[in-house]
N, C-alpha and C. Protein backbone atom coordinates (compact mmCIF):
# COMPACT_ATOMS: atom_id res chain seq x y z
N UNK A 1 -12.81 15.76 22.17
CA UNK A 1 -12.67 14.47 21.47
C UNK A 1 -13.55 14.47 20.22
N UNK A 2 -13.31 13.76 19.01
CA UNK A 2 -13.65 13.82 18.24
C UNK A 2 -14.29 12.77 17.39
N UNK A 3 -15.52 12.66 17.91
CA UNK A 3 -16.48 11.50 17.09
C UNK A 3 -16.69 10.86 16.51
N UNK A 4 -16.49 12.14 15.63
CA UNK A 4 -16.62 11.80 13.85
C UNK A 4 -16.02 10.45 13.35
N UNK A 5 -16.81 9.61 12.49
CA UNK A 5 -16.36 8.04 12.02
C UNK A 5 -15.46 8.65 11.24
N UNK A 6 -14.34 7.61 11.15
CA UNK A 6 -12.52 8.07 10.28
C UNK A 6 -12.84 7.19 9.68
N UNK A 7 -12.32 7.75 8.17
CA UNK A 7 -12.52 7.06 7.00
C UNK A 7 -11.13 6.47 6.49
N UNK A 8 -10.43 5.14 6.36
CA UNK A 8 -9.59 4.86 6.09
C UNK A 8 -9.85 4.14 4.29
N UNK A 9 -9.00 4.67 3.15
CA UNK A 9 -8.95 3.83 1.99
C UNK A 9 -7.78 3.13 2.10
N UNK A 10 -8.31 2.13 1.58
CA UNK A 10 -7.13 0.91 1.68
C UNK A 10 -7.61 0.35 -0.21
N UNK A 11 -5.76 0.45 -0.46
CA UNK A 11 -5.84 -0.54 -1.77
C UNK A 11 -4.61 -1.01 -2.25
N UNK A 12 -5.36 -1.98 -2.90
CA UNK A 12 -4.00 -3.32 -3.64
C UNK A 12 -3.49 -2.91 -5.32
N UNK A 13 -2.88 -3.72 -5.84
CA UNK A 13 -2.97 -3.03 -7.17
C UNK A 13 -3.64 -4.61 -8.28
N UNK A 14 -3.28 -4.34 -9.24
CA UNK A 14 -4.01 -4.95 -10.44
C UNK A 14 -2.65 -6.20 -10.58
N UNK A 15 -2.71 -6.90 -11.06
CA UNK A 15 -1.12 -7.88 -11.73
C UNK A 15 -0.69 -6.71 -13.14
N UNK A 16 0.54 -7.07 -13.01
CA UNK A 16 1.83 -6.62 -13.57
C UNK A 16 2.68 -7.05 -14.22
N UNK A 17 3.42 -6.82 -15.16
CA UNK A 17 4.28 -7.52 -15.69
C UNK A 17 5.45 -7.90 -14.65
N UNK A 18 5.17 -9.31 -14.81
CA UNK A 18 6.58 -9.96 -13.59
C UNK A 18 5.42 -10.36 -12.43
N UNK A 19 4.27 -10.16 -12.61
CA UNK A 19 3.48 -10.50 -11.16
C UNK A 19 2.09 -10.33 -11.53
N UNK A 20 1.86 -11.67 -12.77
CA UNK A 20 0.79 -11.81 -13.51
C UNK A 20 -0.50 -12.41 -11.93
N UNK A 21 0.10 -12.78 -10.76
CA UNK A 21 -1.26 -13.11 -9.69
C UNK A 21 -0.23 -11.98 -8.73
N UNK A 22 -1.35 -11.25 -8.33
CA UNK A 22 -1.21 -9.84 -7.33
C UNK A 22 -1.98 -10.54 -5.92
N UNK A 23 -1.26 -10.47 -5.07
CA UNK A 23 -1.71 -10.93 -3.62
C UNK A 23 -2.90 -9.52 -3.15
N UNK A 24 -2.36 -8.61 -3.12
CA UNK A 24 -3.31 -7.55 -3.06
C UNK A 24 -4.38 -7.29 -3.80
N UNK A 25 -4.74 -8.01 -4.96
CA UNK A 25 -5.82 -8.01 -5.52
C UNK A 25 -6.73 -8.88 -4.74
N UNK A 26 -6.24 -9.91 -4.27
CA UNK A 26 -7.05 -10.50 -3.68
C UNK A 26 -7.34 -9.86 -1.71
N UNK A 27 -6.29 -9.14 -1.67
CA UNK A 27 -6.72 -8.76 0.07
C UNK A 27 -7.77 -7.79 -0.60
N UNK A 28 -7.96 -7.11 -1.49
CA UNK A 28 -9.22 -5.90 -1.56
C UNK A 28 -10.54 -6.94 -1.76
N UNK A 29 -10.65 -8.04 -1.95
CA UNK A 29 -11.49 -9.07 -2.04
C UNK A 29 -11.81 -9.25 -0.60
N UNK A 30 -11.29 -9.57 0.27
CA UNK A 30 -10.86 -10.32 1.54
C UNK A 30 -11.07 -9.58 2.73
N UNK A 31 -10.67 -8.35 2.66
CA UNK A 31 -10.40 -7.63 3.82
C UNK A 31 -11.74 -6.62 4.04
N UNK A 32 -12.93 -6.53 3.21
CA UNK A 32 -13.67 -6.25 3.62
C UNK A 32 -14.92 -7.03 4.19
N UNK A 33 -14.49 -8.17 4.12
CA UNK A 33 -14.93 -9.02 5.07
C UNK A 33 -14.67 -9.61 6.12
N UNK A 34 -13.62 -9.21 6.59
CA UNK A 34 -12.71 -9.21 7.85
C UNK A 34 -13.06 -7.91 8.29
N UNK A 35 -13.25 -7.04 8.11
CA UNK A 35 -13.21 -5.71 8.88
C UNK A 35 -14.59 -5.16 7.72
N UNK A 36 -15.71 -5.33 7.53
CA UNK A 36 -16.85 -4.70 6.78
C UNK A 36 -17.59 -4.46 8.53
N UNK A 37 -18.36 -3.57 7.55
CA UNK A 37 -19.01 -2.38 8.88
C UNK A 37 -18.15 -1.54 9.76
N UNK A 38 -18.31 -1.06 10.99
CA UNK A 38 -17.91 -0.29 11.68
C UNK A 38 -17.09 -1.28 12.94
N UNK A 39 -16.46 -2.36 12.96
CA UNK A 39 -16.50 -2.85 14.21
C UNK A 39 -14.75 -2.66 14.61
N UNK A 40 -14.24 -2.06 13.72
CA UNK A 40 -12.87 -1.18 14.51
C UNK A 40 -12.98 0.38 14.51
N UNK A 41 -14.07 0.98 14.77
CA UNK A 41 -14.28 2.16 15.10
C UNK A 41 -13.86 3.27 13.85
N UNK A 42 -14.22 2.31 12.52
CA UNK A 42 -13.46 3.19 11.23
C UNK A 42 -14.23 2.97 9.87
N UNK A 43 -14.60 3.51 9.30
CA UNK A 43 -14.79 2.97 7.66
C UNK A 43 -13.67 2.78 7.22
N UNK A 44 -13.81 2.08 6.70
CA UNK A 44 -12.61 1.34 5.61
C UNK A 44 -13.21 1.28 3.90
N UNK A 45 -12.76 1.66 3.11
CA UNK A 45 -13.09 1.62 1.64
C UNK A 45 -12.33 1.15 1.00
N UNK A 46 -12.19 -0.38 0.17
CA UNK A 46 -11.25 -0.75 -0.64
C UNK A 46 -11.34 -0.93 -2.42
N UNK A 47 -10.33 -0.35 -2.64
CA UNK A 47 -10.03 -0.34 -4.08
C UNK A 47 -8.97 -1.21 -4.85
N UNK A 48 -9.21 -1.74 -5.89
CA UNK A 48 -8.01 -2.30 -6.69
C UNK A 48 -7.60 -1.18 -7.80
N UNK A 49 -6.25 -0.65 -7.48
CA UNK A 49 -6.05 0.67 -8.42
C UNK A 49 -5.08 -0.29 -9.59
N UNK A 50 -5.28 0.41 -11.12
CA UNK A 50 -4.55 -0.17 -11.79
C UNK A 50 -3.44 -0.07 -11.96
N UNK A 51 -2.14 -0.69 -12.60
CA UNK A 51 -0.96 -0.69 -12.52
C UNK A 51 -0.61 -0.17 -13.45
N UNK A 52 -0.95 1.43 -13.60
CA UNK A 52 -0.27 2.15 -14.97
C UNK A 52 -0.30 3.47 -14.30
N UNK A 53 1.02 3.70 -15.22
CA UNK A 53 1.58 4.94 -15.29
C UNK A 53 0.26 6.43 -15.38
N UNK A 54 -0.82 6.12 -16.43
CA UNK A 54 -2.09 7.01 -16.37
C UNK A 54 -2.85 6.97 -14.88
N UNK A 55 -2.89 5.68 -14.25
CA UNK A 55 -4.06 5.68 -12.97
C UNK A 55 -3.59 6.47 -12.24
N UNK A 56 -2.72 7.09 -12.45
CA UNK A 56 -1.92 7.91 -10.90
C UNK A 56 -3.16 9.34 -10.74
N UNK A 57 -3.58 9.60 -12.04
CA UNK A 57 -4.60 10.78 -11.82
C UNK A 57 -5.92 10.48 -12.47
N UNK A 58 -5.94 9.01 -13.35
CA UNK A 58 -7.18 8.85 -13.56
C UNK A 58 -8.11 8.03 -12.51
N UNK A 59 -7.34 7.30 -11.65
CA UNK A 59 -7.99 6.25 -10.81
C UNK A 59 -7.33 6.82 -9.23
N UNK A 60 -5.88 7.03 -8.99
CA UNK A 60 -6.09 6.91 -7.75
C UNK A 60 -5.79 8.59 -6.95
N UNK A 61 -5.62 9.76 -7.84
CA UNK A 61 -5.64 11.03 -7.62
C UNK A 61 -7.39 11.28 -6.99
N UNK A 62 -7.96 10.74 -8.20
CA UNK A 62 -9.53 10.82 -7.95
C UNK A 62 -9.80 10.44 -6.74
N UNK A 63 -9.73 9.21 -6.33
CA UNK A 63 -9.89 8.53 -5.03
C UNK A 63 -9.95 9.28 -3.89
N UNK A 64 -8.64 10.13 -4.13
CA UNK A 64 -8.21 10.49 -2.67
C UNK A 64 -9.07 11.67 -2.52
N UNK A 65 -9.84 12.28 -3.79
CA UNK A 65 -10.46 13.70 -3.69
C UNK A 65 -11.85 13.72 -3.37
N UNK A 66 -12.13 12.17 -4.17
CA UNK A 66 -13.74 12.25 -3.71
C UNK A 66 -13.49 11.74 -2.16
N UNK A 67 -13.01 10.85 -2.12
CA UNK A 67 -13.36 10.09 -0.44
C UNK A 67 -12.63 11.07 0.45
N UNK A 68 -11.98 12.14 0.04
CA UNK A 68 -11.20 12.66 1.24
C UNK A 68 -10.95 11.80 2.63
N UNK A 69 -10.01 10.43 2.67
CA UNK A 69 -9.80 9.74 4.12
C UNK A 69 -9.23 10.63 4.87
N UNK A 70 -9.00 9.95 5.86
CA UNK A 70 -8.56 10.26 7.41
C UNK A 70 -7.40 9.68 6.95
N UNK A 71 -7.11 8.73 6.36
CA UNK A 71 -5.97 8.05 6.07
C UNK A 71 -5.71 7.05 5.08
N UNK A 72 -4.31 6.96 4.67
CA UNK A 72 -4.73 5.83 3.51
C UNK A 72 -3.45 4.62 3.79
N UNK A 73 -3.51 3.23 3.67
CA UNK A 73 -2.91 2.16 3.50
C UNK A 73 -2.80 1.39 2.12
N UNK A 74 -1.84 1.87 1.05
CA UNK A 74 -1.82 1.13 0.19
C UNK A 74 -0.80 -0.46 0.17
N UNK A 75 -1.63 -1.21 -0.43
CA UNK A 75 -0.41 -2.72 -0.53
C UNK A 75 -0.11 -2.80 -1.84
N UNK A 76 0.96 -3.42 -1.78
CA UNK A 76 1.57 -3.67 -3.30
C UNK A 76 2.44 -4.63 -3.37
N UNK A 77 2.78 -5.61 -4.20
CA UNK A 77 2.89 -6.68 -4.11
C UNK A 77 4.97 -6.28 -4.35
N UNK A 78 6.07 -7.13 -4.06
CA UNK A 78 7.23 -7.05 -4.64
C UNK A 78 7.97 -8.27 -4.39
N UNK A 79 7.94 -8.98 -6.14
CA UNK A 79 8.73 -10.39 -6.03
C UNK A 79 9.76 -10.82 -5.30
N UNK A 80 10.54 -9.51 -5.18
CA UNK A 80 11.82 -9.76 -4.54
C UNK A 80 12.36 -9.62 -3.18
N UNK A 81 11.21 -9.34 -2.33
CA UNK A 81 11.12 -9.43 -0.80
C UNK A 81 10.73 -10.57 -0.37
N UNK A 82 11.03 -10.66 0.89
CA UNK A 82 10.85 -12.15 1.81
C UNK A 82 9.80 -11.95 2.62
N UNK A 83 9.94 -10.90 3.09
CA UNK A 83 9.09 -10.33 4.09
C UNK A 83 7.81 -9.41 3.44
N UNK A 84 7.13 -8.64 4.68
CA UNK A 84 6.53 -7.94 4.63
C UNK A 84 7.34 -6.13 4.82
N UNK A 85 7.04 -5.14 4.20
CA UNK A 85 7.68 -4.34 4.26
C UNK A 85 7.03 -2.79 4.47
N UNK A 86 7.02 -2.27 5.75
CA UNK A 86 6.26 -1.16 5.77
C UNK A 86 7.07 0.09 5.23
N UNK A 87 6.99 0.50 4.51
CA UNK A 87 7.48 1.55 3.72
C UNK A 87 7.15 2.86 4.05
N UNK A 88 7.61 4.09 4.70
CA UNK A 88 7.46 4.61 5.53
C UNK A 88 8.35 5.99 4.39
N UNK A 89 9.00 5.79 3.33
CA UNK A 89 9.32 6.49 2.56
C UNK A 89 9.55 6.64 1.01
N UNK A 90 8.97 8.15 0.53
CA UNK A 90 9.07 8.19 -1.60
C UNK A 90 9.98 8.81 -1.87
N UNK A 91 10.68 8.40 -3.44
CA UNK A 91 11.61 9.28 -3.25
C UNK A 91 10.76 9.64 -4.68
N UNK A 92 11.96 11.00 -5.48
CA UNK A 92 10.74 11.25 -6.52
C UNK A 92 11.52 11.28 -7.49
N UNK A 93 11.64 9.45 -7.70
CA UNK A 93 11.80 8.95 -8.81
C UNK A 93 11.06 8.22 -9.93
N UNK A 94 11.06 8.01 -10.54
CA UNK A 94 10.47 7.36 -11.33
C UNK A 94 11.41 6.17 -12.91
N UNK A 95 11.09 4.88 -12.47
CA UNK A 95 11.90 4.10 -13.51
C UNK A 95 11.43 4.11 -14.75
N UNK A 96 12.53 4.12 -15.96
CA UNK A 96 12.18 4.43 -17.18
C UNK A 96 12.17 3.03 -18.10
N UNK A 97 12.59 2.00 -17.29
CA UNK A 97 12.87 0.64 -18.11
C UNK A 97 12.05 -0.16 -18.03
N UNK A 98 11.44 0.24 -16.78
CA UNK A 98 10.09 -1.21 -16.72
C UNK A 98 8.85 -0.68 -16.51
N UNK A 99 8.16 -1.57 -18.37
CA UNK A 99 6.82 -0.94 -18.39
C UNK A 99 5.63 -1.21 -17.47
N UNK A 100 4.31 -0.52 -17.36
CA UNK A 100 3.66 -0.94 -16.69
C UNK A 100 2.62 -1.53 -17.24
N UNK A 101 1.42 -2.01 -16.95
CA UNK A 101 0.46 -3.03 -17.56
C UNK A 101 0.29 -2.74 -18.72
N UNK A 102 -0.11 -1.75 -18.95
CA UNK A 102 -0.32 -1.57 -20.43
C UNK A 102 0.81 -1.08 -21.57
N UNK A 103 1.80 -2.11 -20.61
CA UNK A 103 3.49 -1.54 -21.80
C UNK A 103 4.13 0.10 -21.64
N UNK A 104 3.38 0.92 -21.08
CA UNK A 104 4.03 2.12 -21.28
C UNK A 104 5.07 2.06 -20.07
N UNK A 105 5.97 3.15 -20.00
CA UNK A 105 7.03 3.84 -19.46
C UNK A 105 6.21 4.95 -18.44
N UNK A 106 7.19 6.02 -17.32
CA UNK A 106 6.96 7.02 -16.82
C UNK A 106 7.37 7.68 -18.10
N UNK A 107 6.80 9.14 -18.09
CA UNK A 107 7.44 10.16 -18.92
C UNK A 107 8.25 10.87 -18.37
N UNK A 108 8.93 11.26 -17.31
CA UNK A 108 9.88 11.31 -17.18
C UNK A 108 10.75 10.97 -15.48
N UNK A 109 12.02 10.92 -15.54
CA UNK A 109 12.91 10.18 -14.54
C UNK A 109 12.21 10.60 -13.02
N UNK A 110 11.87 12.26 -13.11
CA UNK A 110 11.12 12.64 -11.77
C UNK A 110 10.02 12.08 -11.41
N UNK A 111 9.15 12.22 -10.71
CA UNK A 111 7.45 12.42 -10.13
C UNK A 111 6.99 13.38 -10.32
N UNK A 112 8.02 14.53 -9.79
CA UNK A 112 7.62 16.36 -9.68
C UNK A 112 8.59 16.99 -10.17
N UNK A 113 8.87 17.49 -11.14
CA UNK A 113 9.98 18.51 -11.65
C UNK A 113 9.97 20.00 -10.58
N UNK A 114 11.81 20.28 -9.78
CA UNK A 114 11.52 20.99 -8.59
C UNK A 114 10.56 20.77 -7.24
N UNK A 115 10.70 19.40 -7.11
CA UNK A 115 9.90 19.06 -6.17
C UNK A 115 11.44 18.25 -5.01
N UNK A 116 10.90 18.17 -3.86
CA UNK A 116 11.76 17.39 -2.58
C UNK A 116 12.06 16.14 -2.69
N UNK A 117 13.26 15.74 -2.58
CA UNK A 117 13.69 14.17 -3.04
C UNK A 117 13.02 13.40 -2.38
N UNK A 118 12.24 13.27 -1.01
CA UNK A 118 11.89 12.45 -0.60
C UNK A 118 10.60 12.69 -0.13
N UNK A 119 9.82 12.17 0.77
CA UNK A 119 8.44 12.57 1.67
C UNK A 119 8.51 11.18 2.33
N UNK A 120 8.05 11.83 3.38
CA UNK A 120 8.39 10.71 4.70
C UNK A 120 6.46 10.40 5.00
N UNK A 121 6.28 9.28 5.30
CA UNK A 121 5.09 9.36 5.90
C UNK A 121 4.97 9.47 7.56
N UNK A 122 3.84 10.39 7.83
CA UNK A 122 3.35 10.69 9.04
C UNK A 122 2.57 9.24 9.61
N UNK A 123 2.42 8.03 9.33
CA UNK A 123 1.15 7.43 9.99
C UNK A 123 2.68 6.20 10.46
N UNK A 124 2.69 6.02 11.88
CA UNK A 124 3.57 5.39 12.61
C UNK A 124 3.78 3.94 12.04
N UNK A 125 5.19 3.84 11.35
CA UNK A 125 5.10 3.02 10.39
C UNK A 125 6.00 1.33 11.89
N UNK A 126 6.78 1.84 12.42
CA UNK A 126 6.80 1.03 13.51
C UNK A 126 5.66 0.41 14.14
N UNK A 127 4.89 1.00 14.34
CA UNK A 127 3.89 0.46 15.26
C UNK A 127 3.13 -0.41 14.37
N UNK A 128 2.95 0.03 13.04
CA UNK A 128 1.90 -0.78 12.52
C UNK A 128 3.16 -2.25 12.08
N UNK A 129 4.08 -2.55 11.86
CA UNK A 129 5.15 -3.64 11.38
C UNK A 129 5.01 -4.28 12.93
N UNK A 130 4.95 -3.64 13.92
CA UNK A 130 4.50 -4.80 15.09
C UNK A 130 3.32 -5.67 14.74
N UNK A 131 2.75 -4.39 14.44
CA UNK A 131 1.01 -4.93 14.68
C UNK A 131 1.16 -6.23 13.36
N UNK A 132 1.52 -6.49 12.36
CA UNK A 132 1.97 -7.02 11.17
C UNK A 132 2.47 -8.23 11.92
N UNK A 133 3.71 -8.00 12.34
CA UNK A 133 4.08 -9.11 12.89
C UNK A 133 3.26 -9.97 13.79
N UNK A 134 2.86 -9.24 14.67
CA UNK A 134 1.73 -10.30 15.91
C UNK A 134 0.88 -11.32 15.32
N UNK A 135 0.80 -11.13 13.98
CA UNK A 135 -0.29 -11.97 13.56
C UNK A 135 1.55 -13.54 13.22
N UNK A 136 2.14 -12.82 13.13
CA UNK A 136 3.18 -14.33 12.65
C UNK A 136 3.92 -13.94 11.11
N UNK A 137 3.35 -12.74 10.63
CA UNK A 137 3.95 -12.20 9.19
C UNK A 137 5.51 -11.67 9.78
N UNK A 138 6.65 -12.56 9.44
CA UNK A 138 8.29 -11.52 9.18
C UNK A 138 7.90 -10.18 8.61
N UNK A 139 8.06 -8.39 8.93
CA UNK A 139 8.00 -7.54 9.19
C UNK A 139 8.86 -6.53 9.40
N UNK A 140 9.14 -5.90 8.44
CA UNK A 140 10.39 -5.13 8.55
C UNK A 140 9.65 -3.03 7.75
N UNK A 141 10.23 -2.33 8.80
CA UNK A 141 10.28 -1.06 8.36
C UNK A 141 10.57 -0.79 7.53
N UNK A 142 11.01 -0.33 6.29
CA UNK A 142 11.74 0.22 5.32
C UNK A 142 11.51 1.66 4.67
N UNK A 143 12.63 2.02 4.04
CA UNK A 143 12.59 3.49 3.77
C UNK A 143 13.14 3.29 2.25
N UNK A 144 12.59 1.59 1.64
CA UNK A 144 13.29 1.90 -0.11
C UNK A 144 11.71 1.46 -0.64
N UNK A 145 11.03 2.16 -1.22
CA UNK A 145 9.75 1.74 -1.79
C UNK A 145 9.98 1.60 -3.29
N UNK A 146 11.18 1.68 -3.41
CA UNK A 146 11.85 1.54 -5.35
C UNK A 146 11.05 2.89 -5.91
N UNK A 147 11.29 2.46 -7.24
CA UNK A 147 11.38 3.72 -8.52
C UNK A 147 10.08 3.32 -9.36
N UNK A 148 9.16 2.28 -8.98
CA UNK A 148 7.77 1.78 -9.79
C UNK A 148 6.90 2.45 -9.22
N UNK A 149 5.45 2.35 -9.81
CA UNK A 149 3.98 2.72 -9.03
C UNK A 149 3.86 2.61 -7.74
N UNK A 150 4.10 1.50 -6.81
CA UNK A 150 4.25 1.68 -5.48
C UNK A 150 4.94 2.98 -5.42
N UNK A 151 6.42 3.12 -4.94
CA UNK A 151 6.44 4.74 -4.43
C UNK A 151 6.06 5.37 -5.21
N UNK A 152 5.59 5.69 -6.38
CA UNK A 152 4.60 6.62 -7.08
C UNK A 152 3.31 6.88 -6.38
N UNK A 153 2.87 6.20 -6.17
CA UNK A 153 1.71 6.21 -5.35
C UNK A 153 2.02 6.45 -4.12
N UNK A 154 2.54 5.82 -3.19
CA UNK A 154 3.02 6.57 -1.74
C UNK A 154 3.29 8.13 -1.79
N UNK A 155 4.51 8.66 -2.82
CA UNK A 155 4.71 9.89 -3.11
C UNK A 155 3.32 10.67 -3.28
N UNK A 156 2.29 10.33 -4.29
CA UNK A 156 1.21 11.26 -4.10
C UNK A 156 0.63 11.20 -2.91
N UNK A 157 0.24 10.18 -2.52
CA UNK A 157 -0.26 10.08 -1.42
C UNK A 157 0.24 11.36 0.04
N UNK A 158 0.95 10.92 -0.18
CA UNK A 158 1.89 12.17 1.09
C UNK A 158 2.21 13.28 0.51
N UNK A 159 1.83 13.71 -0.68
CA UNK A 159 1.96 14.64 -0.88
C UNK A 159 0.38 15.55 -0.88
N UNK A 160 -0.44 14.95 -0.75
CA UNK A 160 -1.88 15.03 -0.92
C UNK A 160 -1.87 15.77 0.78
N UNK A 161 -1.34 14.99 1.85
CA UNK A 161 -1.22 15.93 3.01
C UNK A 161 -2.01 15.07 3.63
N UNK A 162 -2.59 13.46 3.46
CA UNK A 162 -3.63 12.95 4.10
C UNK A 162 -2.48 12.16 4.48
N UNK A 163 -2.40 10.97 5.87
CA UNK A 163 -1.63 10.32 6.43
C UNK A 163 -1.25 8.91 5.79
N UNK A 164 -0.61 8.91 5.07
CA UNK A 164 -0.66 7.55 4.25
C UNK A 164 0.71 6.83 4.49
N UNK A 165 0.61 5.51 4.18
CA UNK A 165 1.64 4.39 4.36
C UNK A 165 1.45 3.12 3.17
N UNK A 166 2.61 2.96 2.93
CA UNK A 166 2.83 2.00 1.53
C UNK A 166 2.95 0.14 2.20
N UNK A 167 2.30 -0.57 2.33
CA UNK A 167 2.85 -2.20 2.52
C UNK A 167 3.18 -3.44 1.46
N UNK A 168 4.63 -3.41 1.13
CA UNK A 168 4.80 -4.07 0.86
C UNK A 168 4.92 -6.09 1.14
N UNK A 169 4.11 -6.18 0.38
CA UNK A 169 3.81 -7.90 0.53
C UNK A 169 4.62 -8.84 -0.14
N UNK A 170 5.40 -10.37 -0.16
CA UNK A 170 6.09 -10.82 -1.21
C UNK A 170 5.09 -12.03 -1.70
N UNK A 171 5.40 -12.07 -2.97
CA UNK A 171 5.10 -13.00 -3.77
C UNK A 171 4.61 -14.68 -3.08
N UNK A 172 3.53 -14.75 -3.62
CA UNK A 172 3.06 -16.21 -3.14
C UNK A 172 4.42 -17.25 -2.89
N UNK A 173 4.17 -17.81 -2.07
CA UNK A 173 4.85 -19.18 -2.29
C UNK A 173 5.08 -20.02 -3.10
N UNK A 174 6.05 -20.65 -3.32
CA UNK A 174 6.18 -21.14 -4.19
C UNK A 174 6.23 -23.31 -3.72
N UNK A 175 5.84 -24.02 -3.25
CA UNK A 175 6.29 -25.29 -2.94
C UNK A 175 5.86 -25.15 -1.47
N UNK A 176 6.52 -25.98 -0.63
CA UNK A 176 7.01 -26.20 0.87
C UNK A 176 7.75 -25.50 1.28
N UNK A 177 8.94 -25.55 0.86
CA UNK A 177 10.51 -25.21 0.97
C UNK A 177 10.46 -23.73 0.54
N UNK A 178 9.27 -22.83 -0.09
CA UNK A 178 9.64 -21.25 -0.05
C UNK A 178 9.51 -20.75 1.46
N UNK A 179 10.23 -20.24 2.04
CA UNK A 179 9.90 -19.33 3.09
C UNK A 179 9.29 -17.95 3.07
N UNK A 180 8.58 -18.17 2.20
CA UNK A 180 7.86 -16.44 2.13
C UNK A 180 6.33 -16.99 2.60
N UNK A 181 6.05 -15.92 3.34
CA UNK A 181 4.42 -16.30 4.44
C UNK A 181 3.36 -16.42 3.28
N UNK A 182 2.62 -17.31 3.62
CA UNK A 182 1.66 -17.57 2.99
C UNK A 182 0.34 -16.24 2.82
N UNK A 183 -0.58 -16.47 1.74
CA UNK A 183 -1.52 -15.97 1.78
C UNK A 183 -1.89 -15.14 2.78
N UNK A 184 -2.73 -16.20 3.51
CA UNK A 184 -3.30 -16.39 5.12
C UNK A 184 -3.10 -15.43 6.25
N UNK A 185 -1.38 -15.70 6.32
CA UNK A 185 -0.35 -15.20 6.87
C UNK A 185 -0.64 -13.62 6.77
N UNK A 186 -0.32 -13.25 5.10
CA UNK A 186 -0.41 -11.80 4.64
C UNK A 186 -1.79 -11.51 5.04
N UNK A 187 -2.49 -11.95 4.87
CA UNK A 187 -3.83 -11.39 5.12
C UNK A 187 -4.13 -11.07 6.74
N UNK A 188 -3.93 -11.88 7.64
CA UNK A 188 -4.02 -12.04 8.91
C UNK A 188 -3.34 -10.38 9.27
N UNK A 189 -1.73 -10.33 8.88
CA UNK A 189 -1.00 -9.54 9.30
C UNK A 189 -2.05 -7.97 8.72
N UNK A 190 -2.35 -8.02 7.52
CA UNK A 190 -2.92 -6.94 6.94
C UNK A 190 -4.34 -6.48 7.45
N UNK A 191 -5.06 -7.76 8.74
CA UNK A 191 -6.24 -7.30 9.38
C UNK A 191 -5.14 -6.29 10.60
N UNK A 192 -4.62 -6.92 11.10
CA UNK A 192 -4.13 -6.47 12.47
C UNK A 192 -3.52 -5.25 11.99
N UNK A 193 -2.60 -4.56 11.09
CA UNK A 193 -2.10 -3.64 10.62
C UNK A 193 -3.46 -2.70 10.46
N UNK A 194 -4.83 -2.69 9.68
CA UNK A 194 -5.18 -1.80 9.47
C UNK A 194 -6.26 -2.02 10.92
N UNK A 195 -5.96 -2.88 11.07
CA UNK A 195 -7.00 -2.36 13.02
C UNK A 195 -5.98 -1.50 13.56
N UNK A 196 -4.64 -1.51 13.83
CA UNK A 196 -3.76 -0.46 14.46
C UNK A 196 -4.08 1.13 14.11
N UNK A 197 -4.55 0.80 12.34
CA UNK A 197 -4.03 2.10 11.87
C UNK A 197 -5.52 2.74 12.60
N UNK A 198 -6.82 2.04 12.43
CA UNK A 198 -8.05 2.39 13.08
C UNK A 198 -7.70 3.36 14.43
N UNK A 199 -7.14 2.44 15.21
CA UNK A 199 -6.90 2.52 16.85
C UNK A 199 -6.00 4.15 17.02
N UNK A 200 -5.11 4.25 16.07
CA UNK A 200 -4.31 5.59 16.12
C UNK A 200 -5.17 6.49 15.59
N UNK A 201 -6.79 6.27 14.51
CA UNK A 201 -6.78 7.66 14.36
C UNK A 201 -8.19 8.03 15.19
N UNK A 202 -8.96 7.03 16.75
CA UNK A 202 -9.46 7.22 17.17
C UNK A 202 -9.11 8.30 18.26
């Protein structure tokens, strides 16, 4: 058996064009005070990575080299979901029409020129969309992480060879009458999700 404290990075991204307030900016606020210290048997390290096309190797390539985790949980925010969305697959695309924070484009349509259309993640993406749900967050598996920085980032991530998983969150509420989970909600679901992910790599 193996002792050793597991190091989990967990991060949100920056606001975006189309999603000037980022819910995940604020769980990297939040969630280390819900889970700070050791009391799910894990370090946890959180980052807000920025939303450009450059951070992929200036901000979050780095990340993964100095902290070498045990595992990684990134969130990312997407207007156009209802739910919560565990993303469990990258493909290696990349969109050419919509810029990222600082206006630029990908340079080109791939991720990896001669590289595998897809990469699946290893860290049990079922189990943790339960664990998501129990808290009261709607919760769904998915295998479309789109053609933006989210699966950009998932894609390195799993390609890095460390156990990583993408969560998609939707957009604040809007009134009474939006049915998309509140804050609270997301946050709650996003303690219980990364206590699961703790529990699997004890």
């Amino acid at each position: 058996m193996n002792n050793a404290l597991k190091t989990i990075l967990v991060t949100g991204f920056s606001p975006f064009p189309g999603a000037p307030v980022n819910p995940t900016e604020r769980l990297m606020r939040r969630l280390p005070i819900r889970l700070g210290g050791n009391r799910s048997g894990c370090r946890f390290l959180f980052h807000v990575l920025p939303t450009t096309w450059a951070g992929r190797a200036d901000v979050t390539d780095r990340l993964r080299r100095e902290i070498r985790p045990d595992a990684i949980v990134h969130f990312g925010v997407d207007g156009t979901r209802r739910t919560l969305n565990i993303e469990t697959r990258a493909v290696n695309r990349a969109i050419r029409v919509r810029p990222d924070a600082e206006g630029h484009a990908p340079a080109r349509p791939e991720l990896g020129r001669g590289l595998e259309r897809t990469r699946s993640s290893t860290l049990p993406g079922r189990a943790l969309c339960q664990a998501a749900g129990a808290a009261g967050a709607p919760a769904l598996v998915s295998t479309d992480a789109g053609t933006y920085l989210c699966n950009a980032t998932l894609w390195d991530s799993i390609g890095s060879s460390i156990p990583s998983i993408f969560v998609h969150v939707p957009a604040l509420p809007r009134g009474r009458r939006d049915g998309r989970p509140s804050y609270h909600v997301v946050e709650d679901a996003a303690v219980r999700l990364l206590q699961e992910t703790a529990r699997r790599l004890r």
